[in-house]
Protein backbone atom coordinates (compact mmCIF):
# COMPACT_ATOMS: atom_id res chain seq x y z
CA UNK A 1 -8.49 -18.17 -9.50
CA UNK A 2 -11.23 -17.17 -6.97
CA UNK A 3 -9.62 -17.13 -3.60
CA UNK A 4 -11.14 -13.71 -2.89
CA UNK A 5 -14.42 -15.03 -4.36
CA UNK A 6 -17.25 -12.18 -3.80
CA UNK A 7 -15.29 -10.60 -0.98
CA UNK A 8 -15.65 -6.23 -1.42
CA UNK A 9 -12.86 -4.63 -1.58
CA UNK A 10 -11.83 -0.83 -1.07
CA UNK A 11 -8.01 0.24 -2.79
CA UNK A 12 -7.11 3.57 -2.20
CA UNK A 13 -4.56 4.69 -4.61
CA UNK A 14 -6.01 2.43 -7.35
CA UNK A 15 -5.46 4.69 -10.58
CA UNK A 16 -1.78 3.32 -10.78
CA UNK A 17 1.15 1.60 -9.24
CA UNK A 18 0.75 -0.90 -6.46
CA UNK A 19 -2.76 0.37 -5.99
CA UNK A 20 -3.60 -1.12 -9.60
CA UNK A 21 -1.66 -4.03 -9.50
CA UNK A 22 -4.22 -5.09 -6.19
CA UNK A 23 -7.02 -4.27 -7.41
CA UNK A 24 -6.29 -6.49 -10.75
CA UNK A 25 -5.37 -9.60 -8.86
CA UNK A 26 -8.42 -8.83 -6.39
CA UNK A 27 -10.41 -9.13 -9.73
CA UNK A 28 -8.68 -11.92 -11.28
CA UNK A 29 -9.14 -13.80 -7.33
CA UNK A 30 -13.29 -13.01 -7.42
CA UNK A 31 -13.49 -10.20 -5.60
CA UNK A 32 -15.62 -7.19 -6.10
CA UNK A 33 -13.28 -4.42 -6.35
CA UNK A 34 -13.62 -0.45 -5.60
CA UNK A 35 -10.91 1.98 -6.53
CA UNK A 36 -10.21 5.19 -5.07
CA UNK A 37 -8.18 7.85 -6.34
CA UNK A 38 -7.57 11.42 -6.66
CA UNK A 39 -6.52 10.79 -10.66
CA UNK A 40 -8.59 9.37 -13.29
CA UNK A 41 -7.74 5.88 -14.20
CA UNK A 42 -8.08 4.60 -18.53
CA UNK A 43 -6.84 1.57 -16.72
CA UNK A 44 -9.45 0.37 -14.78
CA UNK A 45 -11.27 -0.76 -17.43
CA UNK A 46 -8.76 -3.86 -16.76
CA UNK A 47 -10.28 -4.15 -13.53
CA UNK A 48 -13.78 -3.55 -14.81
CA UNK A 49 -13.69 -6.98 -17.24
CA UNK A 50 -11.76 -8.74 -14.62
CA UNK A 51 -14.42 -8.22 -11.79
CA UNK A 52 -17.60 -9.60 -10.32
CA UNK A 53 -18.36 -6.25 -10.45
CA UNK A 54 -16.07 -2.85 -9.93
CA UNK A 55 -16.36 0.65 -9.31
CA UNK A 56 -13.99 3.60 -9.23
CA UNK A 57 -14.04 7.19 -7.76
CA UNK A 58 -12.02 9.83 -8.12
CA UNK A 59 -11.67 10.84 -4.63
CA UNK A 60 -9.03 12.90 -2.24
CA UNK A 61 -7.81 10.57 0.55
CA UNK A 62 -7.05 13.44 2.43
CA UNK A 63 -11.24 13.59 2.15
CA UNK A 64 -12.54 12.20 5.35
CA UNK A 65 -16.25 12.68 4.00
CA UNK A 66 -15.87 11.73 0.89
CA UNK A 67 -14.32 8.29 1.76
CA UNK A 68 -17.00 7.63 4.06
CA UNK A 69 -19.29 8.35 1.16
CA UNK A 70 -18.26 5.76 -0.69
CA UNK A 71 -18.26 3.18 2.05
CA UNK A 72 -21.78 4.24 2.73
CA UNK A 73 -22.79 3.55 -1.21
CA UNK A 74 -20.68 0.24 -0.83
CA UNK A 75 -22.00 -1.43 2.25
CA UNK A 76 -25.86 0.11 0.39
CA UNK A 77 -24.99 -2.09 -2.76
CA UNK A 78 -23.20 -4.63 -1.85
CA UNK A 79 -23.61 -5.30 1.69
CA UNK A 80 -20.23 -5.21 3.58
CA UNK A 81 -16.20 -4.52 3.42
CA UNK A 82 -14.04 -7.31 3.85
CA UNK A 83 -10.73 -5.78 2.51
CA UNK A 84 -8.91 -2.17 2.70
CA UNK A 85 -6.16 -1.89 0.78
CA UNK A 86 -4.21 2.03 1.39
CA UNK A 87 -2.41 2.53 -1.57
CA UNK A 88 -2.70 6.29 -2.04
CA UNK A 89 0.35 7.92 -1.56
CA UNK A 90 3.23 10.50 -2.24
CA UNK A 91 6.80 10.82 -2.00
CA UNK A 92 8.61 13.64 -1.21
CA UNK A 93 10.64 15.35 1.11
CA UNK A 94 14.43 16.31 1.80
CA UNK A 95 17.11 17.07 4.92
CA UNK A 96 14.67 18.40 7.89
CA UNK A 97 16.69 21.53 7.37
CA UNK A 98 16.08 22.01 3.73
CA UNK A 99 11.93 21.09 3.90
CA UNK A 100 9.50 23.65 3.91
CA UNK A 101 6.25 23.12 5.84
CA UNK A 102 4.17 23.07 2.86
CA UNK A 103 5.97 19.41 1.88
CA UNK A 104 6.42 18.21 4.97
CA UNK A 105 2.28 18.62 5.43
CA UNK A 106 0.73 17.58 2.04
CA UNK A 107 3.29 14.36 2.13
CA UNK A 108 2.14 13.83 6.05
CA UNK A 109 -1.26 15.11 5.56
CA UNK A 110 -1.34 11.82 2.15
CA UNK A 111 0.21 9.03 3.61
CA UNK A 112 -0.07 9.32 6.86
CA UNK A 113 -3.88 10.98 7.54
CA UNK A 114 -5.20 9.74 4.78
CA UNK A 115 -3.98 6.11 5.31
CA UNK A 116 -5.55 7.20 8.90
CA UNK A 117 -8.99 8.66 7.51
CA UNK A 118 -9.04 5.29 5.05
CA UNK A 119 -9.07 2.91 8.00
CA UNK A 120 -11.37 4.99 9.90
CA UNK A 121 -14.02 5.31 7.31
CA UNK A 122 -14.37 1.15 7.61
CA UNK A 123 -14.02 0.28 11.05
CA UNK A 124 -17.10 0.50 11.77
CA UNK A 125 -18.66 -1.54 9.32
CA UNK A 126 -16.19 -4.54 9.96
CA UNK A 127 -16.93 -3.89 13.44
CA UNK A 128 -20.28 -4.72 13.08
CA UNK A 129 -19.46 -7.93 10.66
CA UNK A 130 -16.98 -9.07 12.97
CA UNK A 131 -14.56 -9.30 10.06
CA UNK A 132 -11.82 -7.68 8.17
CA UNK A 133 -8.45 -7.35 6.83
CA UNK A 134 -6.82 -4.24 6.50
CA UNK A 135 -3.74 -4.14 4.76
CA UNK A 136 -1.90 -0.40 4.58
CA UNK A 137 1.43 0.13 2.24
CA UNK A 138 4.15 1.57 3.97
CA UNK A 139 7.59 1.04 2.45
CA UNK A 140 10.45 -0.16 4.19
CA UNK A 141 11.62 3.76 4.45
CA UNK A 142 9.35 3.42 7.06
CA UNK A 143 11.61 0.68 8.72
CA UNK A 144 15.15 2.04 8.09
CA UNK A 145 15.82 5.24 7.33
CA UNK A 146 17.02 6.47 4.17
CA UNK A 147 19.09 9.70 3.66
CA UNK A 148 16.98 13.05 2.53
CA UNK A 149 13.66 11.34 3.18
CA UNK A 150 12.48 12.87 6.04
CA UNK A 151 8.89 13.50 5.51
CA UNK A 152 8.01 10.31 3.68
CA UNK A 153 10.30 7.86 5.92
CA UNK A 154 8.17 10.04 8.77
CA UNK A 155 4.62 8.98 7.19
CA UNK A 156 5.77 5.42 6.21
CA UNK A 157 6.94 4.76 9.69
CA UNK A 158 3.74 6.37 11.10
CA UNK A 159 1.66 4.00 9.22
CA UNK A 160 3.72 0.73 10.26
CA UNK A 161 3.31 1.77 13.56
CA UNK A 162 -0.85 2.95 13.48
CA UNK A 163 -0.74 -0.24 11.43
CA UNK A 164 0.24 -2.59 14.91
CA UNK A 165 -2.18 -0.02 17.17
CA UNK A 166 -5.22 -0.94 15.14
CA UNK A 167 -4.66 -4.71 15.02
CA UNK A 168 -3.93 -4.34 18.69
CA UNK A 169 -7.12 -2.72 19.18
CA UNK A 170 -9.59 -4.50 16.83
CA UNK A 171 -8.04 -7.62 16.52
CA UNK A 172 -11.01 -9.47 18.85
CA UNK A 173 -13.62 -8.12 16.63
CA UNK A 174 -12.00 -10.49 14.29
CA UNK A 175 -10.47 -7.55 12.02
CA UNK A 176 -6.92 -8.09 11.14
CA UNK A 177 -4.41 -5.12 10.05
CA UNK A 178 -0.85 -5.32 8.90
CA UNK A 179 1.59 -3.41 6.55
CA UNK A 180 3.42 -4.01 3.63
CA UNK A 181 6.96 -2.33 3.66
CA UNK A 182 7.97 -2.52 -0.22
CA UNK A 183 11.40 -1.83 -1.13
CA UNK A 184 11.81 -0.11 -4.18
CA UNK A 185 9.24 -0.96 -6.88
CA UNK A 186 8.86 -0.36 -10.49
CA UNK A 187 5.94 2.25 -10.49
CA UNK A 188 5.51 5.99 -11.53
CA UNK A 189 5.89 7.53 -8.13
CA UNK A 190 9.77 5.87 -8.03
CA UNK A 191 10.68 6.71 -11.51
CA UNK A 192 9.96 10.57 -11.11
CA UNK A 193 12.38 10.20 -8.82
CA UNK A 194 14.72 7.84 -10.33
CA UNK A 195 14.71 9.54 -13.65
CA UNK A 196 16.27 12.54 -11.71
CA UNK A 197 18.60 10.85 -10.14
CA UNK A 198 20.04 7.63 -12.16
CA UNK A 199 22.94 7.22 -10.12
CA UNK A 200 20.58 6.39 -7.19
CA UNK A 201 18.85 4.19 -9.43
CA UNK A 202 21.77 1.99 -10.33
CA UNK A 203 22.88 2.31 -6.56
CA UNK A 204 19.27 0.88 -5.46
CA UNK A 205 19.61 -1.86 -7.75
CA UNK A 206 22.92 -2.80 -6.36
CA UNK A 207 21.74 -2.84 -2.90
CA UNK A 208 19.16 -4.98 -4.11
CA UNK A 209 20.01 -8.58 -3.18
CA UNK A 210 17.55 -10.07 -5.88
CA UNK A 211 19.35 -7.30 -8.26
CA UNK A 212 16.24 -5.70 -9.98
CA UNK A 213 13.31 -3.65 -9.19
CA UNK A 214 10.39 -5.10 -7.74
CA UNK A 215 6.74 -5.36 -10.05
CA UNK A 216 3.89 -4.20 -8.38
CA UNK A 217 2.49 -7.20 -9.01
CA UNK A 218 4.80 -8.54 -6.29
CA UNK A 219 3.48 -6.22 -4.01
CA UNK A 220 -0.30 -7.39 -5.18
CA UNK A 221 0.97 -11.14 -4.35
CA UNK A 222 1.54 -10.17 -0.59
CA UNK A 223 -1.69 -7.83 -0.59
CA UNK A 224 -3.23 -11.13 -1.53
CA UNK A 225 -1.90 -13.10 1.15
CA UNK A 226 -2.92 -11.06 3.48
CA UNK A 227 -6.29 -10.72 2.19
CA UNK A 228 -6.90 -14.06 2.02
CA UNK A 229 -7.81 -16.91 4.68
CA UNK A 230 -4.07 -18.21 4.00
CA UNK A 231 -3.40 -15.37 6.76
CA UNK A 232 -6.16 -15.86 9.12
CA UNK A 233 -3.53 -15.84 11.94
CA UNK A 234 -1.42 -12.79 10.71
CA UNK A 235 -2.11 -9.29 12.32
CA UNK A 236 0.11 -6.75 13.57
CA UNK A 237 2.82 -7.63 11.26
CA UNK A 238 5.17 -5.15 8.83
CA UNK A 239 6.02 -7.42 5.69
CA UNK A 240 9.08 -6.31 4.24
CA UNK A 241 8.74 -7.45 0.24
CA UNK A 242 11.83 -5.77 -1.11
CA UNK A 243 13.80 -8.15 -2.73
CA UNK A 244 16.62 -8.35 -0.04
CA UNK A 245 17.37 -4.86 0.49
CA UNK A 246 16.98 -4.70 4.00
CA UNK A 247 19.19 -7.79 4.65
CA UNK A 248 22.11 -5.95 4.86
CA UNK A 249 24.62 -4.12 3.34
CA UNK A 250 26.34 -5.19 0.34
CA UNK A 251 29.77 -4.21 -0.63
CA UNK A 252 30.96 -5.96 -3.44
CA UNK A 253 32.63 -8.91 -1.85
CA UNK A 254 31.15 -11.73 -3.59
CA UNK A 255 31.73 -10.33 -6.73
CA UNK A 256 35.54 -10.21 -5.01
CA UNK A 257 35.24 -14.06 -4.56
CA UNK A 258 33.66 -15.17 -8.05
CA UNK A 259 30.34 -16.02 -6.92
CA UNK A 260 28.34 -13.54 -9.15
C-alpha cells in the first residue's frame, strides 16, 4: 500500500487508541508519520519500522508552543504538512449538576482547545502550500447526546462544529477539514469506563446495529479516506463510523419476529 506515499503527517493522541491505529495505517500507506502525545508510547516502534520515516514527542496538546514547536522542526526536516490527525483526547464528565469545574475544564480545556491549538499550529503552513486535510475525532456524543456526558458530549460537539467553521474558512486555500464521529470503539479510554460500568457495556453493544465494538482500525480506515485523494471533494463533513448506533433505536423487535 502507498496511497499516502511521502505525504507528512501530524497525529495527536498517537501513544494509543485511534491515535495509533492512524498513524500505523499512515505508515503502512507511505506516509511519514509524527506522533504526539502527552504519554510515552513502547508502541511506536510499530510505526517506526512501518514508516518512510517517523517521529514521536511526548507533548501536552493543551501546549500551544510546544505543538508549534514541532511543526516548526517538521516543516525544517521534511518540508511541509499535508495531514492533521486530532486524536488526543479525554473522557469524562457527569449531570451538569454533579460536575465540578475542575472536570468540566481539563476535559474542555483537551478536546476541545487542544483539538483548537492542533489545527492552529498548521494552518499556516498549509496555507502557504495551498494544501491540506485536516481530519479531527469527535465522537458521535458530539452528535446526539448521551445521558451524564455533559462535558465530553460539550467538547465533541464543539469540535464537529469548529470542524465545519474551518473548512468553511480555508477551504479555497485548498485545505480540507472534516470530523470523524466514532461510536463506541474498542480502546483504553472506553474500557476505563466500561469496566466500571458492564451493564452499559452490554447495553452499548445492543444498541449497536453491527452488534460489537468498533476496532480502531476502523476508525484509521475513515482517517484514511479522508486523507487521501479518494476525498478530494469532501470538506465540512461529520462522518459518523459507529457501526449503526445512531440509526435508531432498537428495541428488541426483530429478535420478536425471528430475524436474529
Amino acid at each position: 500500500m502507498s496511497g499516502l506515499k511521502n505525504k507528512v503527517a501530524i497525529i495527536t493522541g498517537a501513544a494509543s487508541g485511534i491515535g495509533l491505529a492512524c498513524a500505523r495505517r499512515y505508515a503502512a500507506e507511505g506516509a511519514i508519520v509524527v506522533g504526539l502525545d502527552i504519554n510515552h508510547s513502547d508502541e511506536w516502534e510499530s510505526v517506526k519500522a512501518a514508516a518512510t520515516d517517523s517521529r514521536f514527542h511526548q507533548v501536552d496538546v493543551t501546549d500551544g508552543a510546544a505543538q508549534k514547536a514541532v511543526i516548526e522542526e517538521t516543516v525544517r526536516d521534511f518540508g511541509r504538512i499535508d495531514i492533521l490527525v486530532t486524536a488526543a483526547g479525554v473522557g469524562d464528565g457527569g449531570p451538569v449538576g454533579m460536575l465540578d469545574e475542575s472536570t468540566w475544564d481539563r476535559v474542555i480545556d483537551i478536546n476541545l482547545k487542544g483539538t483548537f491549538l492542533s489545527v492552529k499550529a498548521v494552518l499556516d503552513k498549509m496555507c502557504a502550500q495551498r494544501s491540506g486535510s485536516i481530519i479531527t475525532i469527535a465522537s458521535v456524543e458530539g452528535v446526539n447526546g448521551t445521558e451524564g456526558g455533559s462535558a465530553y458530549n460539550a467538547s465533541k460537539g464543539g469540535v464537529v462544529l469548529l470542524s465545519k467553521n474551518v473548512s468553511m474558512d480555508y477551504g479555497r486555500m485548498g485545505i480540507r477539514c472534516n470530523a470523524i464521529c466514532p461510536g463506541f470503539i474498542d480502546t483504553p479510554m472506553l474500557n476505563q469506563v466500561m469496566d466500571l460500568m458492564p451493564e452499559l457495556k452490554a447495553d452499548v453493544v445492543r444498541e449497536t446495529k453491527i452488534g460489537r465494538l468498533g476496532k480502531p482500525e476502523e476508525i484509521a480506515g475513515a482517517a484514511y479516506f479522508l486523507a487521501s485523494d479518494d476525498s478530494s471533494y469532501v470538506t465540512g463533513h461529520a462522518l459518523v463510523v459507529d457501526g449503526g448506533y445512531t440509526a435508531g433505536h432498537s428495541h428488541g423487535i426483530v429478535q420478536m419476529m425471528g430475524l436474529v
